[in-house]
PDB file of N, CA and C in Angstrom:
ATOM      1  N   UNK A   1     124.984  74.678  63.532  1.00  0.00           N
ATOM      2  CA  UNK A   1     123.637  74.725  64.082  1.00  0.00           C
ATOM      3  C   UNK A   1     123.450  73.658  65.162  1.00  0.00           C
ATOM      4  N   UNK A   2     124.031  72.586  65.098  1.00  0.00           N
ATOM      5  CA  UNK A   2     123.782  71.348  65.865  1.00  0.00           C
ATOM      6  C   UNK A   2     124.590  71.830  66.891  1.00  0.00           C
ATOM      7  N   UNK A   3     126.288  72.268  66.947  1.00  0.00           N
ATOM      8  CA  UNK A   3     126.423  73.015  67.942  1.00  0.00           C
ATOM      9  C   UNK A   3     126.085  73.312  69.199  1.00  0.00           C
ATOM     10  N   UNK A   4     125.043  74.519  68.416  1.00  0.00           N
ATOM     11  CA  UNK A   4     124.243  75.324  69.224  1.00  0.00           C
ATOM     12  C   UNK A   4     123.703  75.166  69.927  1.00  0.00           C
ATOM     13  N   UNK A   5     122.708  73.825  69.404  1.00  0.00           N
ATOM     14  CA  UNK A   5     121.800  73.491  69.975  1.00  0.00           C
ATOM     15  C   UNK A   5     122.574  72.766  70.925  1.00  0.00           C
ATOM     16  N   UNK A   6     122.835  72.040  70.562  1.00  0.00           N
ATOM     17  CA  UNK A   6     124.068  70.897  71.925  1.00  0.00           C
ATOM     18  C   UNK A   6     124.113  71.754  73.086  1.00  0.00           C
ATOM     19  N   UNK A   7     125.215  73.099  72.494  1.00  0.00           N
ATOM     20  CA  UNK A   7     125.659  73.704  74.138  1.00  0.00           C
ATOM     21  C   UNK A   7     124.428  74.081  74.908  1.00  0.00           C
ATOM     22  N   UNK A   8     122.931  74.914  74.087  1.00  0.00           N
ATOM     23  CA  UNK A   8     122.107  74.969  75.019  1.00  0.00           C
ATOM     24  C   UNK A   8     121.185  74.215  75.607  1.00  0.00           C
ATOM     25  N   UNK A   9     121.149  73.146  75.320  1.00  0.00           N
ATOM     26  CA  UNK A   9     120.859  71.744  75.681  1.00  0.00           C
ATOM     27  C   UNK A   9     121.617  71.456  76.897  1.00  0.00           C
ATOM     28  N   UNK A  10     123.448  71.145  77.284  1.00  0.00           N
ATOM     29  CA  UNK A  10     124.037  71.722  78.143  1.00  0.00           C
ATOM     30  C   UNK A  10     123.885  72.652  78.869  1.00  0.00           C
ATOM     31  N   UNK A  11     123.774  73.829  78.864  1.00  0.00           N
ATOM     32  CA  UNK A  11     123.675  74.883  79.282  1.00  0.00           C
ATOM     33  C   UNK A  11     122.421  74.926  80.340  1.00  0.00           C
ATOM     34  N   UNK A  12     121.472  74.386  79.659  1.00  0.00           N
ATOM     35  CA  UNK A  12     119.895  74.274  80.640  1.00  0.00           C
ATOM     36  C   UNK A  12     120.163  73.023  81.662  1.00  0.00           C
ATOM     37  N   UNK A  13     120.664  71.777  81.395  1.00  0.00           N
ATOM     38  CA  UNK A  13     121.252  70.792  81.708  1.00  0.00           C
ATOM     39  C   UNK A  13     121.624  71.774  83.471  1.00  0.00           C
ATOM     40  N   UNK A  14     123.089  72.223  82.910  1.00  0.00           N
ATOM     41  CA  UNK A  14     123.746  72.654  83.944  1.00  0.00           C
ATOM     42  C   UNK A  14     122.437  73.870  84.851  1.00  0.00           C
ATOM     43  N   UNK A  15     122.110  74.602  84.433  1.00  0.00           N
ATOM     44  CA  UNK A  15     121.070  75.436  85.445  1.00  0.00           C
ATOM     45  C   UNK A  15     120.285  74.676  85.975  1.00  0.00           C
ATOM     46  N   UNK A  16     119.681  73.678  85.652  1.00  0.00           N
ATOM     47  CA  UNK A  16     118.518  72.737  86.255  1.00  0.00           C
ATOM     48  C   UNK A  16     119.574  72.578  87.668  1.00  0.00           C
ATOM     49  N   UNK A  17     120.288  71.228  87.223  1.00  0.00           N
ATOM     50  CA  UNK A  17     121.180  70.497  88.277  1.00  0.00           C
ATOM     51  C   UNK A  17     121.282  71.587  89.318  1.00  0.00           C
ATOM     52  N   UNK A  18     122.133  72.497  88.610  1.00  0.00           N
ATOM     53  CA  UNK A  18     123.017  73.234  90.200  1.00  0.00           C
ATOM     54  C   UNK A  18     121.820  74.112  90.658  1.00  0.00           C
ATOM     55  N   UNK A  19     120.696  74.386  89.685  1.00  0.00           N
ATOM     56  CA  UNK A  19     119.662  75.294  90.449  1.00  0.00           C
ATOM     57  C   UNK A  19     118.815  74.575  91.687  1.00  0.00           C
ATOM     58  N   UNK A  20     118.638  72.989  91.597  1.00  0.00           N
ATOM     59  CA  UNK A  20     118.102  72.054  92.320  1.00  0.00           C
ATOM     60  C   UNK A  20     119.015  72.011  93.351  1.00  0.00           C
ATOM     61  N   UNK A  21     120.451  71.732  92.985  1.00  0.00           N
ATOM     62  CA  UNK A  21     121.415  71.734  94.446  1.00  0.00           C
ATOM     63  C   UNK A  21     121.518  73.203  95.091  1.00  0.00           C
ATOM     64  N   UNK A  22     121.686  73.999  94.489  1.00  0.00           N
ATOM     65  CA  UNK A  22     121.490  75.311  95.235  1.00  0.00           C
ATOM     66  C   UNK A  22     120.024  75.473  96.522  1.00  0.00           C
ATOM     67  N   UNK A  23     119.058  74.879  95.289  1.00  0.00           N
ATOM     68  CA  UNK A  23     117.569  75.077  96.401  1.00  0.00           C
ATOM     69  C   UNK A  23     117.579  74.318  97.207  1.00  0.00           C
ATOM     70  N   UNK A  24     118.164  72.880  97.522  1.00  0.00           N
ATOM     71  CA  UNK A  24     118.345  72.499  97.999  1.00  0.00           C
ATOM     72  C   UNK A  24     119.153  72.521  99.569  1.00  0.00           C
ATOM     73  N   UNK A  25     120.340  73.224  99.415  1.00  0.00           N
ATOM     74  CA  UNK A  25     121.058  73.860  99.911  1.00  0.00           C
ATOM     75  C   UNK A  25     120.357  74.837 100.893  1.00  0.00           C
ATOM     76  N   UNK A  26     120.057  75.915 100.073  1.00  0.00           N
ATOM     77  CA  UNK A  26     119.277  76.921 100.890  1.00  0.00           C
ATOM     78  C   UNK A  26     118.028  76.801 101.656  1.00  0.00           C
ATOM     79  N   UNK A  27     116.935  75.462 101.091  1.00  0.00           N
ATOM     80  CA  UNK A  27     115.878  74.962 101.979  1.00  0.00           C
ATOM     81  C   UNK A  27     116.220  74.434 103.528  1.00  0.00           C
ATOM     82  N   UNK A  28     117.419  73.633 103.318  1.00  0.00           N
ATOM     83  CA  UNK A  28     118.312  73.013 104.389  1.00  0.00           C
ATOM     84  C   UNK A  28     118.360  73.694 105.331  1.00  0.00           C
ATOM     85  N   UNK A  29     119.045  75.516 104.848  1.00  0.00           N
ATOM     86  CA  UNK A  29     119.703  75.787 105.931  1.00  0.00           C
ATOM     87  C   UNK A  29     118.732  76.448 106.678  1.00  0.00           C
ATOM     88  N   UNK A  30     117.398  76.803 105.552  1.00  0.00           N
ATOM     89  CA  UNK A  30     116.504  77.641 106.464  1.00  0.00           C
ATOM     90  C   UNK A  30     115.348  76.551 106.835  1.00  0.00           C
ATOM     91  N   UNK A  31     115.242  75.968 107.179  1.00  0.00           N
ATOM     92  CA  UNK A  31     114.866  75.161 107.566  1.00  0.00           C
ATOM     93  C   UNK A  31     115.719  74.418 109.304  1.00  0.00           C
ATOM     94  N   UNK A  32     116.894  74.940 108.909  1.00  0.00           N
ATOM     95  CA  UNK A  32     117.752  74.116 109.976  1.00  0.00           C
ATOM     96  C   UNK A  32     117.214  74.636 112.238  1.00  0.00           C
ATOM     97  N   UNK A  33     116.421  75.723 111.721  1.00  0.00           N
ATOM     98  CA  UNK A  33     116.051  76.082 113.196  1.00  0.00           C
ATOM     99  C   UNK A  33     115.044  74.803 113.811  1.00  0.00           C
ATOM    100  N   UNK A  34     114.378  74.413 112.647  1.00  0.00           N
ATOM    101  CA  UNK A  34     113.334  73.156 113.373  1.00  0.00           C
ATOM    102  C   UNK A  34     114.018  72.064 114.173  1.00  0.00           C
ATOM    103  N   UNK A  35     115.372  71.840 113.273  1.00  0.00           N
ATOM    104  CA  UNK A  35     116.276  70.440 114.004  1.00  0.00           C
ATOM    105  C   UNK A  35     116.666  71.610 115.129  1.00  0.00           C
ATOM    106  N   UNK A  36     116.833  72.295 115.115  1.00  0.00           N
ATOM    107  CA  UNK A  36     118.211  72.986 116.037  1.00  0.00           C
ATOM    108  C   UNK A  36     117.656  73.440 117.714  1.00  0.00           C
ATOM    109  N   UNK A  37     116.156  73.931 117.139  1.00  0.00           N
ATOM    110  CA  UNK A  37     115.806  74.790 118.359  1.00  0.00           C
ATOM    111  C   UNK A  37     114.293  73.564 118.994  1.00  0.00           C
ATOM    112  N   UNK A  38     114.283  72.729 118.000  1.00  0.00           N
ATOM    113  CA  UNK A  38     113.078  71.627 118.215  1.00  0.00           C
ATOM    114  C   UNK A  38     112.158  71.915 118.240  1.00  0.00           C
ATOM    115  N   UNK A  39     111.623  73.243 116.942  1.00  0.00           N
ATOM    116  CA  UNK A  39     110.265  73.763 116.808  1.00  0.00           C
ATOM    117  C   UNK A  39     109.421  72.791 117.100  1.00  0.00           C
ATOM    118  N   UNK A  40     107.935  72.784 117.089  1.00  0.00           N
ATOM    119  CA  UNK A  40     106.895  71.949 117.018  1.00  0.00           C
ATOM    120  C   UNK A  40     105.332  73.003 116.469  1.00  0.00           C
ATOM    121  N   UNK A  41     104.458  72.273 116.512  1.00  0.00           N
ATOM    122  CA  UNK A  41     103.508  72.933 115.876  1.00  0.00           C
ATOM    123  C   UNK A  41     103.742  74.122 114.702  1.00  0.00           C
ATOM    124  N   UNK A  42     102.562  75.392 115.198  1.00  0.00           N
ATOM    125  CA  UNK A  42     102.966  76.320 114.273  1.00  0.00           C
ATOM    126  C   UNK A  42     104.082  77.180 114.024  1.00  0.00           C
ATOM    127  N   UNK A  43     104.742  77.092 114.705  1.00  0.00           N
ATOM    128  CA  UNK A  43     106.477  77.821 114.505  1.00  0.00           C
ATOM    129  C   UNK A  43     106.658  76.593 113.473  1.00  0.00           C
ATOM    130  N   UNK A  44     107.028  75.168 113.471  1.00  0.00           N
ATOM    131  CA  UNK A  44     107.496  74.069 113.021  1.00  0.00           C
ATOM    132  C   UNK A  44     106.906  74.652 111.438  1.00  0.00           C
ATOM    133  N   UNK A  45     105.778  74.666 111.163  1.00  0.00           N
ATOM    134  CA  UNK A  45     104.864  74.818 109.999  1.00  0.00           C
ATOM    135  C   UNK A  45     105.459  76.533 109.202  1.00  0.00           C
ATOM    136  N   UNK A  46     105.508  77.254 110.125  1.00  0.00           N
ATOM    137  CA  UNK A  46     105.858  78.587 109.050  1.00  0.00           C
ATOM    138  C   UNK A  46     107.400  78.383 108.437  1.00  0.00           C
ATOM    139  N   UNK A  47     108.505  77.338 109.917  1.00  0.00           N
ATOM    140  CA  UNK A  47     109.669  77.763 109.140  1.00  0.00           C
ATOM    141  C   UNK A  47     110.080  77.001 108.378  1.00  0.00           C
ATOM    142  N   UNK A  48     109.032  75.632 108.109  1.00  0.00           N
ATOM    143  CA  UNK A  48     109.483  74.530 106.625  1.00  0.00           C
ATOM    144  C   UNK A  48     108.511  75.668 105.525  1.00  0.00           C
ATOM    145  N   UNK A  49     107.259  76.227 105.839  1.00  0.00           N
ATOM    146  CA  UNK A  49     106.881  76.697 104.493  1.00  0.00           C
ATOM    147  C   UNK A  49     107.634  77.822 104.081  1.00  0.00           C
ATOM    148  N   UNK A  50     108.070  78.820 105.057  1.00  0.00           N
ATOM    149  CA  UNK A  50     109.143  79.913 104.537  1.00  0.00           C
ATOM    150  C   UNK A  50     110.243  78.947 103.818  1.00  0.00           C
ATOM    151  N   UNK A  51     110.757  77.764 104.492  1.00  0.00           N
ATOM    152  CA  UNK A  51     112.116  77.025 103.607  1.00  0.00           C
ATOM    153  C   UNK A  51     111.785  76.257 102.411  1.00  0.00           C
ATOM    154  N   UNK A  52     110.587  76.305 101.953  1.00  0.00           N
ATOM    155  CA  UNK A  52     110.450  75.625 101.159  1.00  0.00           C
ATOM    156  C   UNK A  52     109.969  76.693 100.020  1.00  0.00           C
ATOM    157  N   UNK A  53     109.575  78.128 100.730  1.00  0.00           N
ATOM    158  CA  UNK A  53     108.973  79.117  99.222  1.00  0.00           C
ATOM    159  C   UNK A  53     110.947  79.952  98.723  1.00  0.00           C
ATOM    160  N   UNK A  54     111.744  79.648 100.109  1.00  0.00           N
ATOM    161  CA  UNK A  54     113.346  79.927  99.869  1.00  0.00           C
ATOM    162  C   UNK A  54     113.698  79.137  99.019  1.00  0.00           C
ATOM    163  N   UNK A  55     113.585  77.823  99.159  1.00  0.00           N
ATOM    164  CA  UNK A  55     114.929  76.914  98.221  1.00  0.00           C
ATOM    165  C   UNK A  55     113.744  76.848  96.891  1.00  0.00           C
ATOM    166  N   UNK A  56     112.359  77.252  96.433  1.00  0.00           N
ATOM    167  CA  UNK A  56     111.807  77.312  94.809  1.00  0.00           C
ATOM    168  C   UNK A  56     112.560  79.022  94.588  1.00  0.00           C
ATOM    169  N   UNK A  57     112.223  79.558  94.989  1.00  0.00           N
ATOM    170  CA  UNK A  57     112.637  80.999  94.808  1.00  0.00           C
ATOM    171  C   UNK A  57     114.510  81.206  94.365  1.00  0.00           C
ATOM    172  N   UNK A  58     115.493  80.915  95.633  1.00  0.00           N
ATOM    173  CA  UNK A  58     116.771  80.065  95.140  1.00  0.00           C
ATOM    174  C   UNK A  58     116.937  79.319  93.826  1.00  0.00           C
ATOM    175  N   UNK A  59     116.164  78.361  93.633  1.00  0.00           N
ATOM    176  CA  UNK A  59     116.168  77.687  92.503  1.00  0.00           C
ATOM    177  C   UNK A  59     115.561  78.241  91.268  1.00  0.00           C
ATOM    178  N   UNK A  60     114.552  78.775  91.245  1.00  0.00           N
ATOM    179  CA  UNK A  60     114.543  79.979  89.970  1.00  0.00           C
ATOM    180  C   UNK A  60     115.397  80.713  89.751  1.00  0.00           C
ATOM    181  N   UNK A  61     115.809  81.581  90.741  1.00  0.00           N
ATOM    182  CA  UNK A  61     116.606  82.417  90.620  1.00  0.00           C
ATOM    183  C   UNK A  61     117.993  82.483  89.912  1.00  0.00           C
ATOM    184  N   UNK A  62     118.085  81.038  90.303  1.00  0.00           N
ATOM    185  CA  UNK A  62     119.550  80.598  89.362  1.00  0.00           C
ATOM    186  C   UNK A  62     119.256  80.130  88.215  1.00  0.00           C
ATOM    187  N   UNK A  63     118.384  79.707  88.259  1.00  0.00           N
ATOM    188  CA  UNK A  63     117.763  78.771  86.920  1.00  0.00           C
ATOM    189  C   UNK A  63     118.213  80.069  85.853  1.00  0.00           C
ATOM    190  N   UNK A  64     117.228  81.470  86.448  1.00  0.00           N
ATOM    191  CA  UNK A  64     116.916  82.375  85.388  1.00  0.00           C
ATOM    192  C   UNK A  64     118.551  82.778  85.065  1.00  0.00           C
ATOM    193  N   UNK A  65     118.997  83.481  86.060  1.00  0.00           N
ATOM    194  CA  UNK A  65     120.325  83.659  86.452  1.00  0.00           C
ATOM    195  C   UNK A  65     121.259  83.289  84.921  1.00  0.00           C
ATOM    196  N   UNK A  66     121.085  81.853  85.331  1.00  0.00           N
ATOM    197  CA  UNK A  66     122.396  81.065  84.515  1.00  0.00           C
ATOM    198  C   UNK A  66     121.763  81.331  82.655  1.00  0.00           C
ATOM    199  N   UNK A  67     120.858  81.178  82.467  1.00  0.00           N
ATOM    200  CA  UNK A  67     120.332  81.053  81.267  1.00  0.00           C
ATOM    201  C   UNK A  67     120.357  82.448  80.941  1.00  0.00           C
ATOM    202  N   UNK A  68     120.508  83.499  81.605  1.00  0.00           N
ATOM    203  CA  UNK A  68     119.865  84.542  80.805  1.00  0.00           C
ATOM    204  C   UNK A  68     121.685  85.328  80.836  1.00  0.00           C
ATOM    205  N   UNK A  69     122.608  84.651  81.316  1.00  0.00           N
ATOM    206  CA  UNK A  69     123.841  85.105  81.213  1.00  0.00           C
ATOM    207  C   UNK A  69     124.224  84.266  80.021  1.00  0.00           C
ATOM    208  N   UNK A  70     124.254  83.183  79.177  1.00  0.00           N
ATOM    209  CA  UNK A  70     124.303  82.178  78.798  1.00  0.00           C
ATOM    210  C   UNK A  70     123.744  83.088  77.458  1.00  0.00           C
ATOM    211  N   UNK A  71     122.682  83.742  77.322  1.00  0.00           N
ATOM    212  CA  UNK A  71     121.753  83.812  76.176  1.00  0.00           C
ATOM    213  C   UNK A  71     122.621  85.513  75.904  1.00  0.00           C
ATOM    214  N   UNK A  72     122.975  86.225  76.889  1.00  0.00           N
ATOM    215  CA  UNK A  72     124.065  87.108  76.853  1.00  0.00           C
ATOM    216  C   UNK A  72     125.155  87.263  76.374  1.00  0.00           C
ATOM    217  N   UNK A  73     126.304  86.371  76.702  1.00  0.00           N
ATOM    218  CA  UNK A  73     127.266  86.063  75.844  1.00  0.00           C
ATOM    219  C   UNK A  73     127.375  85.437  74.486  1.00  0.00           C
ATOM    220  N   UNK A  74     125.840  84.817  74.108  1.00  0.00           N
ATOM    221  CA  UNK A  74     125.440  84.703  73.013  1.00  0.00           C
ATOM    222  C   UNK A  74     125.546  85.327  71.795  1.00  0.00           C
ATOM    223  N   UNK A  75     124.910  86.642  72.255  1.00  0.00           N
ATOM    224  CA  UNK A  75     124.262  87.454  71.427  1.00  0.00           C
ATOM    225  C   UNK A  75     125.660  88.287  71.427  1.00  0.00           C
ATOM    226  N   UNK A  76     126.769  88.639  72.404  1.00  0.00           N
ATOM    227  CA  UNK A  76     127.892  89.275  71.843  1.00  0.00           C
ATOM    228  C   UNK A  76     128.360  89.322  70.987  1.00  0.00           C
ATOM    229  N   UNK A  77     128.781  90.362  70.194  1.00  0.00           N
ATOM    230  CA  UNK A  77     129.235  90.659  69.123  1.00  0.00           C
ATOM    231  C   UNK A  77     130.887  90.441  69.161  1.00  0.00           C
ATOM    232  N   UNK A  78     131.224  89.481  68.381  1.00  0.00           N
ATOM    233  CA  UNK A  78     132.589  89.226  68.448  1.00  0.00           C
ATOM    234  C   UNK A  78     133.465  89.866  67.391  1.00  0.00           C
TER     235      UNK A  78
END
């Protein structure tokens, strides 16, 4: 039982982390036209808020992703 709990304790552990570096990642890159093309004003403003609703969205996505594969191989019948 303690186990169990351990690995999914781990398990959430690991989805947090890499779901944060993933969003991270992906905010970066969409985001990267502001450094690149030297947005300003409202162009500047839509393409950090589009990069910033990308890298929460990214980061759920894996979050859910990893946990719900995790809770999958779980439940396999061995």
């Amino acid at each position: 039982m303690a186990a169990e709990r351990d690995a999914r304790t781990v398990e959430i552990g690991y989805a947090l982390v890499t779901g944060v570096f993933l969003g991270a990642v992906a905010g970066l890159a969409l985001a990267s036209p502001v450094l690149v093309l030297g947005l300003r004003g409202t162009a500047m403003t839509a393409v950090l808020g589009t990069a910033a609703v990308g890298a929460v969205g990214v980061s759920g996505a894996w979050v859910v992703r990893v946990l719900w594969r995790f809770d999958r191989g779980r439940r396999r019948p061995e």
